[in-house]
N, C-alpha and C. Protein backbone atom coordinates (compact mmCIF):
# COMPACT_ATOMS: atom_id res chain seq x y z
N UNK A 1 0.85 -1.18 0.00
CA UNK A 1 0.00 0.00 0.00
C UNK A 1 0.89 1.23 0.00
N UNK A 2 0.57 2.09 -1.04
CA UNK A 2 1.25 3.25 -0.56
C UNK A 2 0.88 4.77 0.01
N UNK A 3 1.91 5.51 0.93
CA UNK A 3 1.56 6.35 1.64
C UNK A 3 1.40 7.72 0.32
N UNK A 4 0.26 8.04 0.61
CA UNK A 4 -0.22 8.97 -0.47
C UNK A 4 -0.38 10.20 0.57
N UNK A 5 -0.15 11.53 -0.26
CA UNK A 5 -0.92 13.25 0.48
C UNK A 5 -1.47 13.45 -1.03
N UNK A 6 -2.04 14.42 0.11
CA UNK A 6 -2.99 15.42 -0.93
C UNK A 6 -1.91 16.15 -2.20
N UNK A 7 -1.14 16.29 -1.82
CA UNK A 7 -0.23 16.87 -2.86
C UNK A 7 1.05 16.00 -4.06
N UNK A 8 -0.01 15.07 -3.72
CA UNK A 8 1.16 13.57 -4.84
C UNK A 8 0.25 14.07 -6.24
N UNK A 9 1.13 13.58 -7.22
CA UNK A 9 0.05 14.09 -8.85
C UNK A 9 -1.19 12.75 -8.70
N UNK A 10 -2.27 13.00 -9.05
CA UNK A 10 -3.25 11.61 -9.33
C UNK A 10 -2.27 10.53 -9.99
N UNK A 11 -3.00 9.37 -10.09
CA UNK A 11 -2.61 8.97 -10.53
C UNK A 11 -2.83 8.55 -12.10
N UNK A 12 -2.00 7.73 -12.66
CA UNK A 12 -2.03 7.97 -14.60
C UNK A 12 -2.98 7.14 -14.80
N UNK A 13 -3.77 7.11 -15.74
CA UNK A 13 -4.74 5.52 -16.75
C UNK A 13 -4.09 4.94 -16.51
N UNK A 14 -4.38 3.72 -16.16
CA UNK A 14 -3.65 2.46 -16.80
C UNK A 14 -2.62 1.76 -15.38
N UNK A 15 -2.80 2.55 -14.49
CA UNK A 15 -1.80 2.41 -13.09
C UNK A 15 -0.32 2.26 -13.54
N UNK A 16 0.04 3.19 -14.41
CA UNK A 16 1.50 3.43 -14.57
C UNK A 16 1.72 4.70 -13.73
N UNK A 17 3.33 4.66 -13.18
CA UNK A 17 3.46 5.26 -12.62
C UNK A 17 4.18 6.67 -13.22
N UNK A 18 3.61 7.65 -12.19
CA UNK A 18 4.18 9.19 -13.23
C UNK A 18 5.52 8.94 -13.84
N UNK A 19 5.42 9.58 -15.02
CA UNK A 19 7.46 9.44 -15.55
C UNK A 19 7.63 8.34 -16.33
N UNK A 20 6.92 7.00 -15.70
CA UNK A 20 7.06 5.70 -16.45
C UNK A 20 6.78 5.76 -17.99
N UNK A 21 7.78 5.37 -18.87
CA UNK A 21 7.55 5.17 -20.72
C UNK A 21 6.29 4.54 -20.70
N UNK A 22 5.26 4.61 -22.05
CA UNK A 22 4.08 4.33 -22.34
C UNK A 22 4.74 3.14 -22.93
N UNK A 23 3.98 1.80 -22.76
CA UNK A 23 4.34 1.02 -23.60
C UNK A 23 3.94 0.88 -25.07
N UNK A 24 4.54 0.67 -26.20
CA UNK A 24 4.75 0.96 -27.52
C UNK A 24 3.82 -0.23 -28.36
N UNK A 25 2.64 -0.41 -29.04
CA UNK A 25 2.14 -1.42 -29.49
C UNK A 25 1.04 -1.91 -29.19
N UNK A 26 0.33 -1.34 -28.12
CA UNK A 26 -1.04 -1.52 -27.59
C UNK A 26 -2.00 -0.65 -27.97
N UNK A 27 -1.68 -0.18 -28.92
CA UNK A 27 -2.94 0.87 -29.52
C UNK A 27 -3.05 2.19 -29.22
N UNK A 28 -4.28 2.78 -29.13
CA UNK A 28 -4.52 3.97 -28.90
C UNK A 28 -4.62 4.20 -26.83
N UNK A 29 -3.98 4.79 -26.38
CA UNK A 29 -4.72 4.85 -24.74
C UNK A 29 -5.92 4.99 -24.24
N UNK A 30 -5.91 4.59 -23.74
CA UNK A 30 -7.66 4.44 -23.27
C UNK A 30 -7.79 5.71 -22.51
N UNK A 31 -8.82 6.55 -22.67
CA UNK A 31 -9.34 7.62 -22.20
C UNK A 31 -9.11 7.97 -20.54
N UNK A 32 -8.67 8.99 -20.08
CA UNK A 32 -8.93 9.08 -18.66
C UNK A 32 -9.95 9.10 -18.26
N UNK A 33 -9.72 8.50 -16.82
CA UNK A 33 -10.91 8.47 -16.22
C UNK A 33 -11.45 9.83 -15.21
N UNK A 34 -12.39 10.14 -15.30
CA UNK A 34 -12.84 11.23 -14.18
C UNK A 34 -12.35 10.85 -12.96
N UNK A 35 -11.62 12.35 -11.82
CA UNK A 35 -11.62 11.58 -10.63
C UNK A 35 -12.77 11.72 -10.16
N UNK A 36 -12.99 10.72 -8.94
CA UNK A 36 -13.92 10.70 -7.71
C UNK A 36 -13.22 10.80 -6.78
N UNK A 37 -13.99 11.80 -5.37
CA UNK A 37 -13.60 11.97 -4.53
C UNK A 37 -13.99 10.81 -3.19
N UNK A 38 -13.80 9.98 -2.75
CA UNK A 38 -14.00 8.89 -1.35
C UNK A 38 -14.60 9.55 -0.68
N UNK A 39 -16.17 9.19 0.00
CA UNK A 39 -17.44 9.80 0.31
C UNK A 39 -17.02 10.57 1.41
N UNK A 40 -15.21 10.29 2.62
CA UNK A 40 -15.01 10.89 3.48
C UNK A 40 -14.74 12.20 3.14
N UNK A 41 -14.25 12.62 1.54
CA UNK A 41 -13.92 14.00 1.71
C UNK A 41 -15.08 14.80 1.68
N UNK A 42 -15.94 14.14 1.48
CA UNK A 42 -17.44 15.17 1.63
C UNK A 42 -17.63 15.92 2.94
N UNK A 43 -17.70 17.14 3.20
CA UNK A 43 -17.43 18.29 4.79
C UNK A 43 -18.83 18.43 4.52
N UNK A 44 -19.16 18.83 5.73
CA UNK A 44 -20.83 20.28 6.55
C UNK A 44 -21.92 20.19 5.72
N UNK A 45 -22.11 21.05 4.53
CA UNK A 45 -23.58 20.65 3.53
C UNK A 45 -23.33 19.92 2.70
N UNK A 46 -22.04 19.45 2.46
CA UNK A 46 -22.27 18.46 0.97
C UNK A 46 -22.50 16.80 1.53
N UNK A 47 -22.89 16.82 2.94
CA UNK A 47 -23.21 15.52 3.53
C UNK A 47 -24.95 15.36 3.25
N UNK A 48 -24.90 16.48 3.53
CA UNK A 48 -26.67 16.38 3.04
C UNK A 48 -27.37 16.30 1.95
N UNK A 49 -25.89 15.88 1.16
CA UNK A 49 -26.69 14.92 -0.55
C UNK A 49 -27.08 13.92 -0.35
N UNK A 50 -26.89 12.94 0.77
CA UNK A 50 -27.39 11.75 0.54
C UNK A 50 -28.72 11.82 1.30
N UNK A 51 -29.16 12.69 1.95
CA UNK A 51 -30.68 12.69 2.65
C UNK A 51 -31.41 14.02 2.36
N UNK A 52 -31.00 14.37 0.77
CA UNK A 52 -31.90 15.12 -0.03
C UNK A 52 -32.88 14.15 -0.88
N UNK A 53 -34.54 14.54 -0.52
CA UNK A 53 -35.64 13.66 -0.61
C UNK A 53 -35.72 12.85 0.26
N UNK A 54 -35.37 12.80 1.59
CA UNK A 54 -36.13 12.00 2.49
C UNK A 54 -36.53 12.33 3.73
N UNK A 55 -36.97 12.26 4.32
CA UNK A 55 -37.97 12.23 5.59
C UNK A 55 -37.05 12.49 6.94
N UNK A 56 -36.83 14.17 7.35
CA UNK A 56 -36.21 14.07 8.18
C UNK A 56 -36.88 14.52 9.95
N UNK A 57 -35.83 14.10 10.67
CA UNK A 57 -36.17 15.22 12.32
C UNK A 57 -35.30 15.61 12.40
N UNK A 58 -35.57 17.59 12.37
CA UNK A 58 -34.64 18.33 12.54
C UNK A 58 -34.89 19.23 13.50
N UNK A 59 -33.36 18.89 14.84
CA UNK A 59 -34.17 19.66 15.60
C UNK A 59 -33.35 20.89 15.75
N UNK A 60 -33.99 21.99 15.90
CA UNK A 60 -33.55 23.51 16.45
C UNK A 60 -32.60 24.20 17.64
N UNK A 61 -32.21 24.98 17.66
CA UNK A 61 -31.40 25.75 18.88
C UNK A 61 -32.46 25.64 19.80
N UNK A 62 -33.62 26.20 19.82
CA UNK A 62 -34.70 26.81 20.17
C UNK A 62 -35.72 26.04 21.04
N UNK A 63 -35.40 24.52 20.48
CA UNK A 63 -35.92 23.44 21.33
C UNK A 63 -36.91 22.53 20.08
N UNK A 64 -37.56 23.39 19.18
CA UNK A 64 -38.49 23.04 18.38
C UNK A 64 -38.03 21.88 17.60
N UNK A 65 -38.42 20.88 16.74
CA UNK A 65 -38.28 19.64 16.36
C UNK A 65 -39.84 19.65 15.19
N UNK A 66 -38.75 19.35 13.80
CA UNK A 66 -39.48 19.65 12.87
C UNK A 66 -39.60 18.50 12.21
N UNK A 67 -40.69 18.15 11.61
CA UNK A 67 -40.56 16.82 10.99
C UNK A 67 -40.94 17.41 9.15
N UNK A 68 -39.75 16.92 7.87
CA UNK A 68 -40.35 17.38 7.01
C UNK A 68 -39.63 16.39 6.04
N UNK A 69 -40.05 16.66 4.54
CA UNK A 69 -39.25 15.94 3.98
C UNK A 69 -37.95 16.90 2.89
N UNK A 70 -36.71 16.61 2.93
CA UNK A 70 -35.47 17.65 2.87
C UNK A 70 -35.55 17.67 1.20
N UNK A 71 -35.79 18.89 0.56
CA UNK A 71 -36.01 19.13 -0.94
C UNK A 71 -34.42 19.67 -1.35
N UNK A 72 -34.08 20.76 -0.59
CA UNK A 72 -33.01 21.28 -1.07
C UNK A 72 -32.30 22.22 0.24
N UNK A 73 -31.18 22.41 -0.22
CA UNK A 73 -30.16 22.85 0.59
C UNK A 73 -28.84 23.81 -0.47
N UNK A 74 -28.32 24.18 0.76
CA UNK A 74 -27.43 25.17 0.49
C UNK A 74 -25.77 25.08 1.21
N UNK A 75 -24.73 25.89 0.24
CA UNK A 75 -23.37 25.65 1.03
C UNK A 75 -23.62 25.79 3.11
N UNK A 76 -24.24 27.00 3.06
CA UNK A 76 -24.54 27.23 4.61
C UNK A 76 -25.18 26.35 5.21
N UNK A 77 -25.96 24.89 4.68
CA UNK A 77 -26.97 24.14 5.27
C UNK A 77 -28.34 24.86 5.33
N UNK A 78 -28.26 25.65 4.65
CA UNK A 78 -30.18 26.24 5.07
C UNK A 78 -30.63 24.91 4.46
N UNK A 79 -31.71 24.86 4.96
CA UNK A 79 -32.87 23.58 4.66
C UNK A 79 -34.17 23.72 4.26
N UNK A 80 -34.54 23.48 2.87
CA UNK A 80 -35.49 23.71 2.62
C UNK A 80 -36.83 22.35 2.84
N UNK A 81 -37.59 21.93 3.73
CA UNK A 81 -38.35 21.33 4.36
C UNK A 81 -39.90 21.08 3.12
N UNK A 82 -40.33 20.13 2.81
CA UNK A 82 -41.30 19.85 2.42
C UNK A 82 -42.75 19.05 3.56
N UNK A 83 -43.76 19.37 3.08
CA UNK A 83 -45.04 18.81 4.03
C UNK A 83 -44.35 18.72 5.54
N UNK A 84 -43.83 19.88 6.21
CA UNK A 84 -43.05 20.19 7.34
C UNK A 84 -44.22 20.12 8.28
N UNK A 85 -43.99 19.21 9.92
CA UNK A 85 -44.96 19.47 10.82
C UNK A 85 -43.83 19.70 11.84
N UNK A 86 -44.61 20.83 12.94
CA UNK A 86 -43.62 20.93 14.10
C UNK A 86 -44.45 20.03 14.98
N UNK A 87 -43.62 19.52 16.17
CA UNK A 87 -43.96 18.15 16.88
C UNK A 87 -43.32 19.04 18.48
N UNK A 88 -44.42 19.10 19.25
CA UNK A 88 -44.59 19.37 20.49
C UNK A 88 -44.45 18.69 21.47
N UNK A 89 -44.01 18.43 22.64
CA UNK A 89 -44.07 17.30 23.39
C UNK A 89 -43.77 18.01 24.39
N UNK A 90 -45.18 17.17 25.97
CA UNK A 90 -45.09 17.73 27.02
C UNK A 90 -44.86 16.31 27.94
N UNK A 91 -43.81 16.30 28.94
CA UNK A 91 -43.95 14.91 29.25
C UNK A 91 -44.81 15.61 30.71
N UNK A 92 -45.54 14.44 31.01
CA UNK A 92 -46.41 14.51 32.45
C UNK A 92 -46.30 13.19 33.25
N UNK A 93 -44.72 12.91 32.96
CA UNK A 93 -44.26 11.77 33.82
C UNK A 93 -43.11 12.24 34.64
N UNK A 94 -42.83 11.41 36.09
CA UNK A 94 -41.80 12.03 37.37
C UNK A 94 -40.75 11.90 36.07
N UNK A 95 -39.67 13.35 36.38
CA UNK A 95 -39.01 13.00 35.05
C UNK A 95 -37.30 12.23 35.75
N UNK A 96 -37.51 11.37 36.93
CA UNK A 96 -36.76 10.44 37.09
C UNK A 96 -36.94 9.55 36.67
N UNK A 97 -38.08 8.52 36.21
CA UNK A 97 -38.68 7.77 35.12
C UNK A 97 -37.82 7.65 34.18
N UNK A 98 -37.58 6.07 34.22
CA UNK A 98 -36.48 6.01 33.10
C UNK A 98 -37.32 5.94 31.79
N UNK A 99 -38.51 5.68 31.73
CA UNK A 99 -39.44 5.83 30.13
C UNK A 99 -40.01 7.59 30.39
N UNK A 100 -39.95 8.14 29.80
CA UNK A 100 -40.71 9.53 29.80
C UNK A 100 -42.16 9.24 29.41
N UNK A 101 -43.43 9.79 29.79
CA UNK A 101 -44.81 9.59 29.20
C UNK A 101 -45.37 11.02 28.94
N UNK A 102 -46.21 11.14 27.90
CA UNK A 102 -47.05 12.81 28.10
C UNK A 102 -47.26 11.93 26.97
N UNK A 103 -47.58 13.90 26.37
CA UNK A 103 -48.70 13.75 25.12
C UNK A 103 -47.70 14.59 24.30
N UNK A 104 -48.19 14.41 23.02
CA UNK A 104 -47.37 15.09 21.53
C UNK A 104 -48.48 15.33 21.29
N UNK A 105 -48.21 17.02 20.31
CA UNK A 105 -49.29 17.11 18.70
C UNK A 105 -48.65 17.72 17.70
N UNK A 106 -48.96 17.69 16.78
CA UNK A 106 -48.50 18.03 15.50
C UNK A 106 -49.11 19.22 14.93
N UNK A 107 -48.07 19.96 14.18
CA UNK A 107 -48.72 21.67 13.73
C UNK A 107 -48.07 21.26 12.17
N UNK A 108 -49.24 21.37 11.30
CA UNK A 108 -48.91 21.55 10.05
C UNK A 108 -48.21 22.97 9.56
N UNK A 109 -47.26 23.01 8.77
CA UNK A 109 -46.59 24.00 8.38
C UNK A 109 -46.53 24.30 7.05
N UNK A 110 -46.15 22.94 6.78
CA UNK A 110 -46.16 23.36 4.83
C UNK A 110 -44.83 22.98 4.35
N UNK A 111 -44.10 24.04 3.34
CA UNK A 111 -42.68 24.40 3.07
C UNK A 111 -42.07 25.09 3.99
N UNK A 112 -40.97 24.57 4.55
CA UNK A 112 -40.35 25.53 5.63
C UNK A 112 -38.98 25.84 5.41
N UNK A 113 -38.28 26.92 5.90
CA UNK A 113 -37.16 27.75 4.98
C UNK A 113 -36.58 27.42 6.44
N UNK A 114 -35.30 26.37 6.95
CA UNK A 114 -34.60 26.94 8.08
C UNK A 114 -33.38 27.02 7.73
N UNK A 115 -32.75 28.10 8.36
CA UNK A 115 -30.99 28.92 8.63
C UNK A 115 -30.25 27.27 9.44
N UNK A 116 -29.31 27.09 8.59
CA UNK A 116 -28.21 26.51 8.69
C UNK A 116 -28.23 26.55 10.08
N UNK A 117 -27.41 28.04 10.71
CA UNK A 117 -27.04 27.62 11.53
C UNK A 117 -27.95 27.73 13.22
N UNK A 118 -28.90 27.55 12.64
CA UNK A 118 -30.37 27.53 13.69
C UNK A 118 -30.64 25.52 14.19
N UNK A 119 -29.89 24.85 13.40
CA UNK A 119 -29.88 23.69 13.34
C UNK A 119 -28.97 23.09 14.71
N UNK A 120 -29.38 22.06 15.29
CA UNK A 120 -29.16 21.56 16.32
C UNK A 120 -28.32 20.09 15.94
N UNK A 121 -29.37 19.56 15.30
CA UNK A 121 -29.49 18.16 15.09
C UNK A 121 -30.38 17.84 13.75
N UNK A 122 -30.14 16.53 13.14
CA UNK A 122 -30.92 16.34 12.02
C UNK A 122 -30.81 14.69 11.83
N UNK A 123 -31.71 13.98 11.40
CA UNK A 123 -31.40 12.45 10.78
C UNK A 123 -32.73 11.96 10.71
N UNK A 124 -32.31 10.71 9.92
CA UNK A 124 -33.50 10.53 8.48
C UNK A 124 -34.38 9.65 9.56
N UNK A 125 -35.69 9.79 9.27
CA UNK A 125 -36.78 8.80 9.69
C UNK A 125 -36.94 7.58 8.78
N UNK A 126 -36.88 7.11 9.90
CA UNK A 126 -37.17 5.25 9.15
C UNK A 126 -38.97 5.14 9.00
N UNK A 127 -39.06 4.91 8.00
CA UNK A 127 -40.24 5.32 6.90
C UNK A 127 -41.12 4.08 7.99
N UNK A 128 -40.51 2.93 7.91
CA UNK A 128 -41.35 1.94 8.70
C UNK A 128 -41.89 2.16 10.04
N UNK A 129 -41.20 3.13 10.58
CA UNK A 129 -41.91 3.36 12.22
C UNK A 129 -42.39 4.67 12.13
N UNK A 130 -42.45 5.66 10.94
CA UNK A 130 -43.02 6.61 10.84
C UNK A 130 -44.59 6.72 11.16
N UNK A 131 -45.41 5.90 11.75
CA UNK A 131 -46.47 6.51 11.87
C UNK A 131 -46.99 5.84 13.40
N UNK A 132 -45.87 5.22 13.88
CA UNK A 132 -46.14 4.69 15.34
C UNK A 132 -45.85 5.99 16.29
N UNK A 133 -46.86 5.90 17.33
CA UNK A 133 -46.28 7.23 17.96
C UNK A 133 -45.05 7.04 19.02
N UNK A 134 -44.41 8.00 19.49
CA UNK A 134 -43.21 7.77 20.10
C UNK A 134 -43.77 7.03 20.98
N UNK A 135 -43.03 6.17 21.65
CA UNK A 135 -42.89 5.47 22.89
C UNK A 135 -43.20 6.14 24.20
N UNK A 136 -44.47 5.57 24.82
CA UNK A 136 -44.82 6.54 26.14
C UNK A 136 -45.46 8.25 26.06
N UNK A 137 -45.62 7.78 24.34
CA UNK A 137 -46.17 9.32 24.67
C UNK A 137 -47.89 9.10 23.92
N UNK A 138 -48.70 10.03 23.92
CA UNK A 138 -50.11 9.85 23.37
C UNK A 138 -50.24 11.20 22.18
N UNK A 139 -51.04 11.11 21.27
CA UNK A 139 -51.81 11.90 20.32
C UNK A 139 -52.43 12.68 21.33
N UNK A 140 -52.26 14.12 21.00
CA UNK A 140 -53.43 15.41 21.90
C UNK A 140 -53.41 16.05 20.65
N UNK A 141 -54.54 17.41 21.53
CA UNK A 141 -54.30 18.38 20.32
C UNK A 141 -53.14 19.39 20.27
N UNK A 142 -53.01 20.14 19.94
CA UNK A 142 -51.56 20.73 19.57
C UNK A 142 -51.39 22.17 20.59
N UNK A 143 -52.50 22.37 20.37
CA UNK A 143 -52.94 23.56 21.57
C UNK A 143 -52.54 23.05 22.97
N UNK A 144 -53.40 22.53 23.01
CA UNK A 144 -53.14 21.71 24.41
C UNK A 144 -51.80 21.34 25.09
N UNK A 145 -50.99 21.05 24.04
CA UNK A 145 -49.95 19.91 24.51
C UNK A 145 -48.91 21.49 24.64
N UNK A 146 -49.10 22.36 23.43
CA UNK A 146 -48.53 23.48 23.69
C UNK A 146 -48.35 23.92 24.53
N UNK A 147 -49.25 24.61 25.10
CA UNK A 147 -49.85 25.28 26.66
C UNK A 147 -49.25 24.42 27.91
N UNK A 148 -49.36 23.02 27.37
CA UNK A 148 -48.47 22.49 28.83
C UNK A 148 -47.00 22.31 28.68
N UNK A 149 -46.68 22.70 27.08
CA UNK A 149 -45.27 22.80 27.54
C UNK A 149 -44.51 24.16 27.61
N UNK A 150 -45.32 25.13 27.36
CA UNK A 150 -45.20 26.49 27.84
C UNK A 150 -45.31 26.50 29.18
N UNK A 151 -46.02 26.27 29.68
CA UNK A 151 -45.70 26.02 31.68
C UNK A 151 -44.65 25.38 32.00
N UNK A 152 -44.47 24.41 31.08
CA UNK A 152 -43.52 23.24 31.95
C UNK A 152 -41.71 24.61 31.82
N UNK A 153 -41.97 24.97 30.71
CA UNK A 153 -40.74 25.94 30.54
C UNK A 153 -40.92 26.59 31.56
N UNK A 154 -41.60 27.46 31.86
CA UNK A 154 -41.90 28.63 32.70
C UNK A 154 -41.38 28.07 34.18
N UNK A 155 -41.78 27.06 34.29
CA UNK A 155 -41.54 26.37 35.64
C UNK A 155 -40.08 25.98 35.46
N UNK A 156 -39.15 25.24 34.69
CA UNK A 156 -37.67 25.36 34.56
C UNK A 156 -37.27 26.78 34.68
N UNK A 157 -37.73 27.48 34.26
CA UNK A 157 -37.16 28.73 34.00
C UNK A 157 -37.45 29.67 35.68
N UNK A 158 -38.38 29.27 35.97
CA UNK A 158 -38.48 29.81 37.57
C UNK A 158 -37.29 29.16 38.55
N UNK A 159 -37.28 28.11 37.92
CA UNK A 159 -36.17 27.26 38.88
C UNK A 159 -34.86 27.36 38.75
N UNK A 160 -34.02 27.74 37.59
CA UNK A 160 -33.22 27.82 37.18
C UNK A 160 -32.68 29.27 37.74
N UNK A 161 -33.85 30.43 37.45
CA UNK A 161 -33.67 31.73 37.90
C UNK A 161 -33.25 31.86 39.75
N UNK A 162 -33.92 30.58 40.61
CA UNK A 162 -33.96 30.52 41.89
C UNK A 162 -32.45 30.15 42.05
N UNK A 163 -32.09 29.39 41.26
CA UNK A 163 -30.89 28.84 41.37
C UNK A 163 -29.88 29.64 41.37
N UNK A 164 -29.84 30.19 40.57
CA UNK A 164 -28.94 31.35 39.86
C UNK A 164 -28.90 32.43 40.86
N UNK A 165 -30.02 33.01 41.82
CA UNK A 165 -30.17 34.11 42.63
C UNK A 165 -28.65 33.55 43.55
N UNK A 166 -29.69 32.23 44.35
CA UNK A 166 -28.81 31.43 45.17
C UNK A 166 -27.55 31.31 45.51
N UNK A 167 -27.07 30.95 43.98
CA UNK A 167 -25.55 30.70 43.81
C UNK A 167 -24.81 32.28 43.43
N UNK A 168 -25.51 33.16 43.21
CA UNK A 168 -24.89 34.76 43.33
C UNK A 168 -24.34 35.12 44.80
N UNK A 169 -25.58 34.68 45.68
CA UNK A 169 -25.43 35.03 47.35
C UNK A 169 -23.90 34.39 47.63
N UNK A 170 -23.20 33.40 47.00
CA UNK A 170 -22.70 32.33 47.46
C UNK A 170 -21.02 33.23 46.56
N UNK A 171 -21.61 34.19 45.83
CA UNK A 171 -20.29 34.48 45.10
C UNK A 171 -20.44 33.80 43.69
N UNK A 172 -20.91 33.41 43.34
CA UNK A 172 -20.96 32.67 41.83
C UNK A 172 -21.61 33.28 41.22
N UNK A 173 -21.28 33.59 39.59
CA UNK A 173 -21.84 34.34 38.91
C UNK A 173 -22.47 33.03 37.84
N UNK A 174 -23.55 33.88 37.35
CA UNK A 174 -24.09 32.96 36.12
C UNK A 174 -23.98 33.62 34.81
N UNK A 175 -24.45 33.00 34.22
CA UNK A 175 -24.37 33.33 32.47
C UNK A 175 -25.20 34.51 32.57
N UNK A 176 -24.54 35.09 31.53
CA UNK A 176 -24.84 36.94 31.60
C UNK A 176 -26.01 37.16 32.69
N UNK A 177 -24.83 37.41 33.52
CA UNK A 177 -24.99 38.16 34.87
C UNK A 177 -23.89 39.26 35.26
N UNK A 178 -22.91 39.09 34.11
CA UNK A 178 -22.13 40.02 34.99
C UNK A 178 -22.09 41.58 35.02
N UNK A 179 -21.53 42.73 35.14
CA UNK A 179 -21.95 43.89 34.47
C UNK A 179 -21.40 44.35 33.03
N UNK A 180 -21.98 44.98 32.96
CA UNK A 180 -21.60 45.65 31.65
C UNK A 180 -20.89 46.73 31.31
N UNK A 181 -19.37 47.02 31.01
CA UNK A 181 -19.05 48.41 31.62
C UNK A 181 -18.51 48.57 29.84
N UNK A 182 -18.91 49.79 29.70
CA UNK A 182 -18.93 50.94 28.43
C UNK A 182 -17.79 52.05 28.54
């Protein structure tokens, strides 16, 4: 095997080596071949050729989790989303519970336009379990399930804020807390 860089010449038709005489009597040379690049040199958006047209969950900075199917894309990763639903989920189980339980609903959207770098996470749905609902969780309506997970935030977010007071008293600063000097 040999040790190859990026900066060796390709290599020739025919696996002769650069410099090596053409041999004399075999006809015309056979055409070069196009290179291909080995699927590892593919970087950031050009990975998302192989799960353009299929069925993804993509989830957000933001928390949101989109279910759509991936039409097109861009160097930056923007994502252009087909028959896109956003998917809600409130769990209303002790959340020491090693199964989580609540309810999900689904918000039809349509075509959806998301920013690259608004992206969290992304990967393809397996078409076969696509219509089982998650594990431990139930069908509600979308309103509903909303509203309880708008509290359930509100209530992290009360707690987190308690926390944060707490650990100030104590000398610890938290994430932008500190001052601001101009």
């Amino acid at each position: 095997m040999e040790n190859l860089s990026l900066h060796d010449p390709p290599p020739q038709p025919g696996g002769l080596p650069l410099g090596s005489p053409m041999p004399t009597g075999l006809g015309s040379a056979a055409p070069p071949q196009p290179q291909q690049l080995p699927p590892q040199m593919f970087t950031t958006a050009a990975q998302l050729l192989d799960l353009t047209d299929k069925k993804l969950l993509v989830c957000l900075r933001d928390g949101r989790k989109l279910i759509g199917i991936l039409r097109s894309w861009d160097q930056f990763a923007n994502l252009v989303l087909q028959s896109t639903i956003e998917r809600v989920f409130a769990i209303t189980s002790d959340p020491s519970d090693p199964q989580p339980s609540g309810f999900y609903g689904d918000q039809t959207h349509g075509i959806f336009l998301v920013r690259g770098e608004n992206v969290l996470l992304l990967g393809e749905i397996d078409l076969d379990k696509d219509d089982d609902p998650p594990a431990g969780f139930e069908r509600a309506d979308f309103h509903m399930v909303d509203k309880l997970a708008k509290e359930q935030r509100a209530v992290e977010k009360a707690k987190e804020s308690a926390k944060l007071k707490k650990l100030a008293t104590l000398g610890f600063e938290g994430e932008h807390m500190g001052e601001i000097v101009l």
